[in-house]
C-alpha atoms as a PDB file:
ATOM      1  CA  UNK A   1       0.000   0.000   0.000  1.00  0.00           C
ATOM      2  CA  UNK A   2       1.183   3.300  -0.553  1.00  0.00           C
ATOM      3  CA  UNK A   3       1.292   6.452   1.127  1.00  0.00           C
ATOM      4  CA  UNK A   4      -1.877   8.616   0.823  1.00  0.00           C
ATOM      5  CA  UNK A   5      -5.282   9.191   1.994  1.00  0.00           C
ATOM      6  CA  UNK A   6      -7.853   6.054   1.922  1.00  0.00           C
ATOM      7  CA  UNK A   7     -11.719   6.318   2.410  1.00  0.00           C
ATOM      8  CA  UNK A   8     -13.382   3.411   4.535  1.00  0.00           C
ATOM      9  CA  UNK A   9     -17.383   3.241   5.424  1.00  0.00           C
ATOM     10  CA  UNK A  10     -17.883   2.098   8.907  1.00  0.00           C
ATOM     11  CA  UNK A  11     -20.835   0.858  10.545  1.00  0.00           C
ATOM     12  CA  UNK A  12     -23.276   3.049  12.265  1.00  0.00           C
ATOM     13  CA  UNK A  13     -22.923   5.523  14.516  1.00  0.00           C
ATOM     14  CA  UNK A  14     -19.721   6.285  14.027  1.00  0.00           C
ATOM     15  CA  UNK A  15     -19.278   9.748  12.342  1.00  0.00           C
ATOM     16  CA  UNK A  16     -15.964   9.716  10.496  1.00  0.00           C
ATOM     17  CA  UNK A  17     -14.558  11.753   8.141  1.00  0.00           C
ATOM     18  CA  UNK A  18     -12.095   9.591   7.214  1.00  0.00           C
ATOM     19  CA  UNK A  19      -8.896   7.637   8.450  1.00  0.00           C
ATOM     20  CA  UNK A  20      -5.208   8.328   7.351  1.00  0.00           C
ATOM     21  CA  UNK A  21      -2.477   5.851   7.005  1.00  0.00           C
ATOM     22  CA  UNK A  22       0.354   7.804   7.889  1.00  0.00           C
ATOM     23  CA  UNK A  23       3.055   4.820   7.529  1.00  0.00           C
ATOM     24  CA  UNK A  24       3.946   2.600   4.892  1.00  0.00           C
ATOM     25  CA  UNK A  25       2.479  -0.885   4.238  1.00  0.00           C
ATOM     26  CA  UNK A  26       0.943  -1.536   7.570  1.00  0.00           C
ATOM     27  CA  UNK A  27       2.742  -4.797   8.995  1.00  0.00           C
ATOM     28  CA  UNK A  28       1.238  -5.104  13.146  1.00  0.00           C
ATOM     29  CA  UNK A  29       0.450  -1.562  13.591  1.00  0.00           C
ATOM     30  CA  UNK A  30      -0.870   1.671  11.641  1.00  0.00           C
ATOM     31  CA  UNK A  31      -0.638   5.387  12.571  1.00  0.00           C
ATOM     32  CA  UNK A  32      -3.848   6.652  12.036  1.00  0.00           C
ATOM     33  CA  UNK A  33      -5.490  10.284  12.131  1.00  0.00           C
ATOM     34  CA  UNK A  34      -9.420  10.448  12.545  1.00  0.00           C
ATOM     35  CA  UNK A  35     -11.023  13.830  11.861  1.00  0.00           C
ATOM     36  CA  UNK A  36     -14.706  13.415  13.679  1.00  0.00           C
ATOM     37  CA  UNK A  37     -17.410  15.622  11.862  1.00  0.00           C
ATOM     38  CA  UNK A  38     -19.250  17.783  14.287  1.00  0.00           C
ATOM     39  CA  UNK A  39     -23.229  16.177  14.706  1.00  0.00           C
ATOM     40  CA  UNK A  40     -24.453  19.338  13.188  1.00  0.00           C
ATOM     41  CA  UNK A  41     -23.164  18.565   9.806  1.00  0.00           C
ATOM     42  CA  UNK A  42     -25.608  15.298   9.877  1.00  0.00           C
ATOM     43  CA  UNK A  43     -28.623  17.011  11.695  1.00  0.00           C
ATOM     44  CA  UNK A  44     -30.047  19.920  12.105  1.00  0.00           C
ATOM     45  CA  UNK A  45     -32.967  21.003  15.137  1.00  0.00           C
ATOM     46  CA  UNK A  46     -35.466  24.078  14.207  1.00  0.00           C
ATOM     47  CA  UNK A  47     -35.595  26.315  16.843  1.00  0.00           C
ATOM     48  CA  UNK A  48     -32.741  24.816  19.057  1.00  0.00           C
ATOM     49  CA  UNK A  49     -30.972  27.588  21.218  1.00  0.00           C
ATOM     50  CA  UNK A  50     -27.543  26.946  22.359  1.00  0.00           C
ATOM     51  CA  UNK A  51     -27.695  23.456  20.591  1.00  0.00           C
ATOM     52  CA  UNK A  52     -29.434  22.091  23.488  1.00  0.00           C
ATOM     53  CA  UNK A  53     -31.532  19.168  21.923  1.00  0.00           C
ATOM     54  CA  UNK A  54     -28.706  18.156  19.035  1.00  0.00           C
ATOM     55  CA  UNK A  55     -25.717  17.865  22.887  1.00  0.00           C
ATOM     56  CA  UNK A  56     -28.684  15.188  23.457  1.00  0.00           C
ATOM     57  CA  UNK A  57     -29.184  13.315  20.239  1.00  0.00           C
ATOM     58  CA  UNK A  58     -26.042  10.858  20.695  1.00  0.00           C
ATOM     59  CA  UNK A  59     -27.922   9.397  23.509  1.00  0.00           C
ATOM     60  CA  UNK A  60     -30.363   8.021  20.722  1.00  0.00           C
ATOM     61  CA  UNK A  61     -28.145   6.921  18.328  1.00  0.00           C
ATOM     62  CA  UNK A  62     -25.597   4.726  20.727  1.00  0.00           C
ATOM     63  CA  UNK A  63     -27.367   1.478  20.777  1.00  0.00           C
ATOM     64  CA  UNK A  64     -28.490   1.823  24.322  1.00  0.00           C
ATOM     65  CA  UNK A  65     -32.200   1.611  25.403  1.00  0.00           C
ATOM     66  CA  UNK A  66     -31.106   2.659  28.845  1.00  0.00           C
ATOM     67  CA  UNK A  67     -29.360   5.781  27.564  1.00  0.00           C
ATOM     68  CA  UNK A  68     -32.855   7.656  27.074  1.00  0.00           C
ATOM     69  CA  UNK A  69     -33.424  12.126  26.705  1.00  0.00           C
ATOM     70  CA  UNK A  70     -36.964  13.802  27.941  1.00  0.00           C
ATOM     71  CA  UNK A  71     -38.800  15.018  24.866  1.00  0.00           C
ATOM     72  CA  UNK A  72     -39.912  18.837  24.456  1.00  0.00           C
ATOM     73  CA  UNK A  73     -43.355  19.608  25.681  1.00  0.00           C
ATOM     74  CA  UNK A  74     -46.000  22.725  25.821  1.00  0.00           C
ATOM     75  CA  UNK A  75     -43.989  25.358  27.651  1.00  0.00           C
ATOM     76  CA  UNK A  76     -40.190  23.995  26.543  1.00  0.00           C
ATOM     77  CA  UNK A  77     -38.467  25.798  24.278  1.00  0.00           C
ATOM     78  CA  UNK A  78     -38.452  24.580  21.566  1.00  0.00           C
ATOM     79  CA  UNK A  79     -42.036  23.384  22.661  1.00  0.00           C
ATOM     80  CA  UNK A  80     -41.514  20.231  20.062  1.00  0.00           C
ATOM     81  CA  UNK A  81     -38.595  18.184  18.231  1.00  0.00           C
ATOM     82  CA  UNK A  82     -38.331  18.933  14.432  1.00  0.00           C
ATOM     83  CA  UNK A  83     -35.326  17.037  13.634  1.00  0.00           C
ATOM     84  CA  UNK A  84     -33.953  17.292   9.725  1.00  0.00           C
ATOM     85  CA  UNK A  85     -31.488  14.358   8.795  1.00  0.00           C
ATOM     86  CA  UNK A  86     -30.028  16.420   5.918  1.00  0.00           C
ATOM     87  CA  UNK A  87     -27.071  13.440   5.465  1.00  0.00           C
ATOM     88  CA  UNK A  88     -28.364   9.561   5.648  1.00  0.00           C
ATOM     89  CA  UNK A  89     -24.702   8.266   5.713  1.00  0.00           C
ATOM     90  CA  UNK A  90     -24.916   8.816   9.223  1.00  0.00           C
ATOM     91  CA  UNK A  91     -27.830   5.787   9.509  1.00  0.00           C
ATOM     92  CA  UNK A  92     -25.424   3.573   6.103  1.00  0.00           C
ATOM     93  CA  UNK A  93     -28.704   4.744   4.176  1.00  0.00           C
ATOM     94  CA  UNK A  94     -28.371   4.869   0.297  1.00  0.00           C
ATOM     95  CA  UNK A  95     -31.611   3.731  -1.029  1.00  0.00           C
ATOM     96  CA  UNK A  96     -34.351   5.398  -1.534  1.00  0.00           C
ATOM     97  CA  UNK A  97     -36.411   3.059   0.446  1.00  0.00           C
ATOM     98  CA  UNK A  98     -36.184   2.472   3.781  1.00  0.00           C
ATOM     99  CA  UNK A  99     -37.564   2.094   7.428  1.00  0.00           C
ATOM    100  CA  UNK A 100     -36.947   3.774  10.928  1.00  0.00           C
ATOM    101  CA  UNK A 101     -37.285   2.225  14.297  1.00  0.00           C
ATOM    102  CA  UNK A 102     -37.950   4.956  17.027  1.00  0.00           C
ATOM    103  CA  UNK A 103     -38.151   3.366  20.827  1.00  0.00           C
ATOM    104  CA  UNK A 104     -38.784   5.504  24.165  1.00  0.00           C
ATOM    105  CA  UNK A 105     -41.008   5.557  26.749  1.00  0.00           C
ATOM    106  CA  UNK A 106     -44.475   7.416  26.231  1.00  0.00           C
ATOM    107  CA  UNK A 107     -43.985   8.119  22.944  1.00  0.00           C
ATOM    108  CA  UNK A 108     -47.060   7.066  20.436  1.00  0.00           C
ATOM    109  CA  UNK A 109     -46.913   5.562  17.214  1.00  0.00           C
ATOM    110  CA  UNK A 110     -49.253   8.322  15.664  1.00  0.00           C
ATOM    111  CA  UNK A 111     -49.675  11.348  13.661  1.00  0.00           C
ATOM    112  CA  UNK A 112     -51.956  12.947  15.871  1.00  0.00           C
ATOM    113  CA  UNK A 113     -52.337  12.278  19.197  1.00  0.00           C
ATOM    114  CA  UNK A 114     -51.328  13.050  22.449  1.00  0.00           C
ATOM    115  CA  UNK A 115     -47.740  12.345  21.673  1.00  0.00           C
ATOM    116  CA  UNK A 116     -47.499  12.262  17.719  1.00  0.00           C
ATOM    117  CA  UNK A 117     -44.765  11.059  15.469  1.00  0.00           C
ATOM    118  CA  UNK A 118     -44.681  12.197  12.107  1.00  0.00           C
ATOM    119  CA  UNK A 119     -41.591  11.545   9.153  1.00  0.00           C
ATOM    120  CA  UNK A 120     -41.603  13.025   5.926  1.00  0.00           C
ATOM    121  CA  UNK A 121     -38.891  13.473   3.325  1.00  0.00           C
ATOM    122  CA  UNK A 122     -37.595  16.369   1.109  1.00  0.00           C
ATOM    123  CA  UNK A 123     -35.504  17.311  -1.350  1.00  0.00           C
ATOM    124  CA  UNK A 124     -32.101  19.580  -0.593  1.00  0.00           C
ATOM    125  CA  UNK A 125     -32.637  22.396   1.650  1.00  0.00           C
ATOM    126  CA  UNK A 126     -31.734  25.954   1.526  1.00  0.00           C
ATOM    127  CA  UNK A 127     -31.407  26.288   4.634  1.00  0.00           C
ATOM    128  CA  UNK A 128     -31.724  24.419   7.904  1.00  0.00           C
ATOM    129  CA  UNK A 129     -35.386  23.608   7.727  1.00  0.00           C
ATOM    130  CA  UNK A 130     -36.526  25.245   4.479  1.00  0.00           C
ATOM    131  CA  UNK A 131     -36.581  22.578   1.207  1.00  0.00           C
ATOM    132  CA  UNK A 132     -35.773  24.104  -2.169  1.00  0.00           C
ATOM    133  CA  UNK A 133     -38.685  25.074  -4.236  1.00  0.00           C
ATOM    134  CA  UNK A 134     -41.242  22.142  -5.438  1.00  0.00           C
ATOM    135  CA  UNK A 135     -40.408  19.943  -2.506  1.00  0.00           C
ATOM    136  CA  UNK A 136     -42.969  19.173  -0.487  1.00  0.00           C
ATOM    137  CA  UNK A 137     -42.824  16.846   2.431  1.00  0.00           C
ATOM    138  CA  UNK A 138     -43.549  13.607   1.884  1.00  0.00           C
ATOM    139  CA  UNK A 139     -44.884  11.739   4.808  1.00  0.00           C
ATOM    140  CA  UNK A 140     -43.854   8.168   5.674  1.00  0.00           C
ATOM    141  CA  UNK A 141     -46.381   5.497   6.504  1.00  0.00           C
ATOM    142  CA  UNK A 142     -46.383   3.852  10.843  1.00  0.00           C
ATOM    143  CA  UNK A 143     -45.663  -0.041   9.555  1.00  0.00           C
ATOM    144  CA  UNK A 144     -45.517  -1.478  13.142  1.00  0.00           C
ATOM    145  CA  UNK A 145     -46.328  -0.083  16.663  1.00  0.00           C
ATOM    146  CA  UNK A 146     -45.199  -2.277  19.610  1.00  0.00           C
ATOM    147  CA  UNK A 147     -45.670  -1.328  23.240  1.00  0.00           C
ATOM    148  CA  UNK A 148     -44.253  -2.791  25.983  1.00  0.00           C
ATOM    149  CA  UNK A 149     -43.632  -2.426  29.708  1.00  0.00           C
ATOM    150  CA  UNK A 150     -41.887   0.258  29.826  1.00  0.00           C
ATOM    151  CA  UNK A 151     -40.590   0.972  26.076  1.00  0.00           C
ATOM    152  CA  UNK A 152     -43.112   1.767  22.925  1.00  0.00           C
ATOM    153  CA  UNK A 153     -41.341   0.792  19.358  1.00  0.00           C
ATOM    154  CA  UNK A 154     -42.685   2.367  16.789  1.00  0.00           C
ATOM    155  CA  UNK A 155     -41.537   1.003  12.645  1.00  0.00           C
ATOM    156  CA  UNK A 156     -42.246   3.866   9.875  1.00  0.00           C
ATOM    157  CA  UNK A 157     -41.499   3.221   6.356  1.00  0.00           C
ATOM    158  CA  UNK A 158     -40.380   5.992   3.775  1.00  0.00           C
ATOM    159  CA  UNK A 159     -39.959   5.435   0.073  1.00  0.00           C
ATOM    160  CA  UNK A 160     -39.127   8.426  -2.417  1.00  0.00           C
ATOM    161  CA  UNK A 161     -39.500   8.633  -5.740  1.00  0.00           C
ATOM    162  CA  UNK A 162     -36.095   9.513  -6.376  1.00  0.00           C
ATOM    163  CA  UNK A 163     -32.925   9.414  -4.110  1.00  0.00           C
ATOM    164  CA  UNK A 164     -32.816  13.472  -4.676  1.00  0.00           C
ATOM    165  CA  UNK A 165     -36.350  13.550  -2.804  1.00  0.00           C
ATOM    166  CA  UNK A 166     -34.782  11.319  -0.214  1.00  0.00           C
ATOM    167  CA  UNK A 167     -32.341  14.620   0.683  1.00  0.00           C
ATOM    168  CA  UNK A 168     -33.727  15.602   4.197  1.00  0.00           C
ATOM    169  CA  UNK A 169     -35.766  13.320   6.409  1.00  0.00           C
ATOM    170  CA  UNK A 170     -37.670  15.259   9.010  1.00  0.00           C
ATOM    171  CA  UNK A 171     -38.996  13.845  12.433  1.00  0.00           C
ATOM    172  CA  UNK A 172     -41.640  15.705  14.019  1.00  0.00           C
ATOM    173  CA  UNK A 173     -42.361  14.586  17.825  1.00  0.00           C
ATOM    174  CA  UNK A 174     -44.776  16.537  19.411  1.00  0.00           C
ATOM    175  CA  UNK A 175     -46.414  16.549  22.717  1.00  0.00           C
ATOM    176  CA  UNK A 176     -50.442  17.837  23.496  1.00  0.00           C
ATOM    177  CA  UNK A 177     -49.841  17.619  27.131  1.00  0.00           C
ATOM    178  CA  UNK A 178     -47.049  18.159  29.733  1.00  0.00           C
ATOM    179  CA  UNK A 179     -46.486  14.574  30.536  1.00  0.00           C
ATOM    180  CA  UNK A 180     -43.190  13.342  30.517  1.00  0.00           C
ATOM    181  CA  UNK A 181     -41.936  11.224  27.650  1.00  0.00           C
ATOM    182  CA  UNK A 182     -38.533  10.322  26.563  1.00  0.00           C
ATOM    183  CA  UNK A 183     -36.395   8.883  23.222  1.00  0.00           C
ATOM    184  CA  UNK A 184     -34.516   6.158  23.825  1.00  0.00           C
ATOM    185  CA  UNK A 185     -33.569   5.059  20.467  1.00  0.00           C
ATOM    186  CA  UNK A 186     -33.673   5.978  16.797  1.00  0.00           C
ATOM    187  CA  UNK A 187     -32.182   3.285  13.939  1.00  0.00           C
ATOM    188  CA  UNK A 188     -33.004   3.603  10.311  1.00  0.00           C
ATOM    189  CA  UNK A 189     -32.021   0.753   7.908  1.00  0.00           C
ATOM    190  CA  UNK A 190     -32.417  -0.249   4.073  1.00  0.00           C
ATOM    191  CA  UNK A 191     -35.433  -1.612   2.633  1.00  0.00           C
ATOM    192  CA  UNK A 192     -34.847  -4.100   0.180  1.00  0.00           C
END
């Protein structure tokens, strides 16, 4: 191998840039440089002062059910979550079809209700929430809603026409009421 810069894909949730071989043909051990990219250039929260909500993101994307964050409610600022994937590397997405798994605790499987879910795509935005001209949201379909003791798991399905439309996926979560609720974990995957 020879000296240079070499692009790898690793497996969710790792946010890499990219890894560096700074030595020649690696025999037992490599030198290697990561350069993390910063959350922000993956998502993107409307209405998030200080960054607030997007410090507590990680906590749903590290595997852990136990590793949960309290969802916005009437009062909070921002009073609900509108989350905008704007990069689907982050999830190993490349299709244009595929699903995402939300789990937390009070958390509905609806769009509308007392604590509603809603995901919709877009195509590339201008800016952080605002989708380029002729690019409606389209919403995703609820496939599967489990609840159990403790934890709800809700499946919801998006398929674009085109991989362009598949740009920005938005999550809305928002609460009617001041009880407490909490996300635990969010997964996407490929649909084949």
């Amino acid at each position: 191998m020879k000296k240079g810069n070499s692009a790898y894909l690793f497996d969710v949730p790792k946010v890499i840039a990219y890894f560096h071989f700074s030595a020649d043909p690696c025999t037992s051990v490599c030198n290697i440089e990561t350069k993390w990219r910063p959350l922000k250039e993956y998502i993107t929260i409307a209405e998030d002062e200080n960054n607030f909500m997007l410090r507590l993101v990680p906590y749903a994307l590290d595997q852990d059910m136990d590793t949960c964050f309290n969802l916005p409610v009437p009062g909070d600022s921002p009073s609900m979550l509108w989350l905008m994937i704007k990069n689907l590397t982050l999830f190993g997405v490349t299709s244009r079809k595929f699903a995402m798994h939300f789990s937390g605790e009070g958390i509905e499987c609806t769009t509308v209700g007392q604590k509603s879910i809603q995901v919709g795509t877009s195509g590339p935005a201008i800016s952080d929430q605002c989708a380029i001209e002729s690019s409606d949201i389209a919403f995703c379909k609820v496939l599967q809603h489990n609840a159990g003791h403790s934890l709800t798991q809700c499946n919801i399905e998006c398929e674009c026409e085109n991989f362009q439309q598949c740009s920005n996926v938005h999550i809305i979560m928002q609460s009617a009421n001041r009880n407490k609720w909490r996300l635990c974990e969010l997964t996407m995957d490929e649909e084949v």
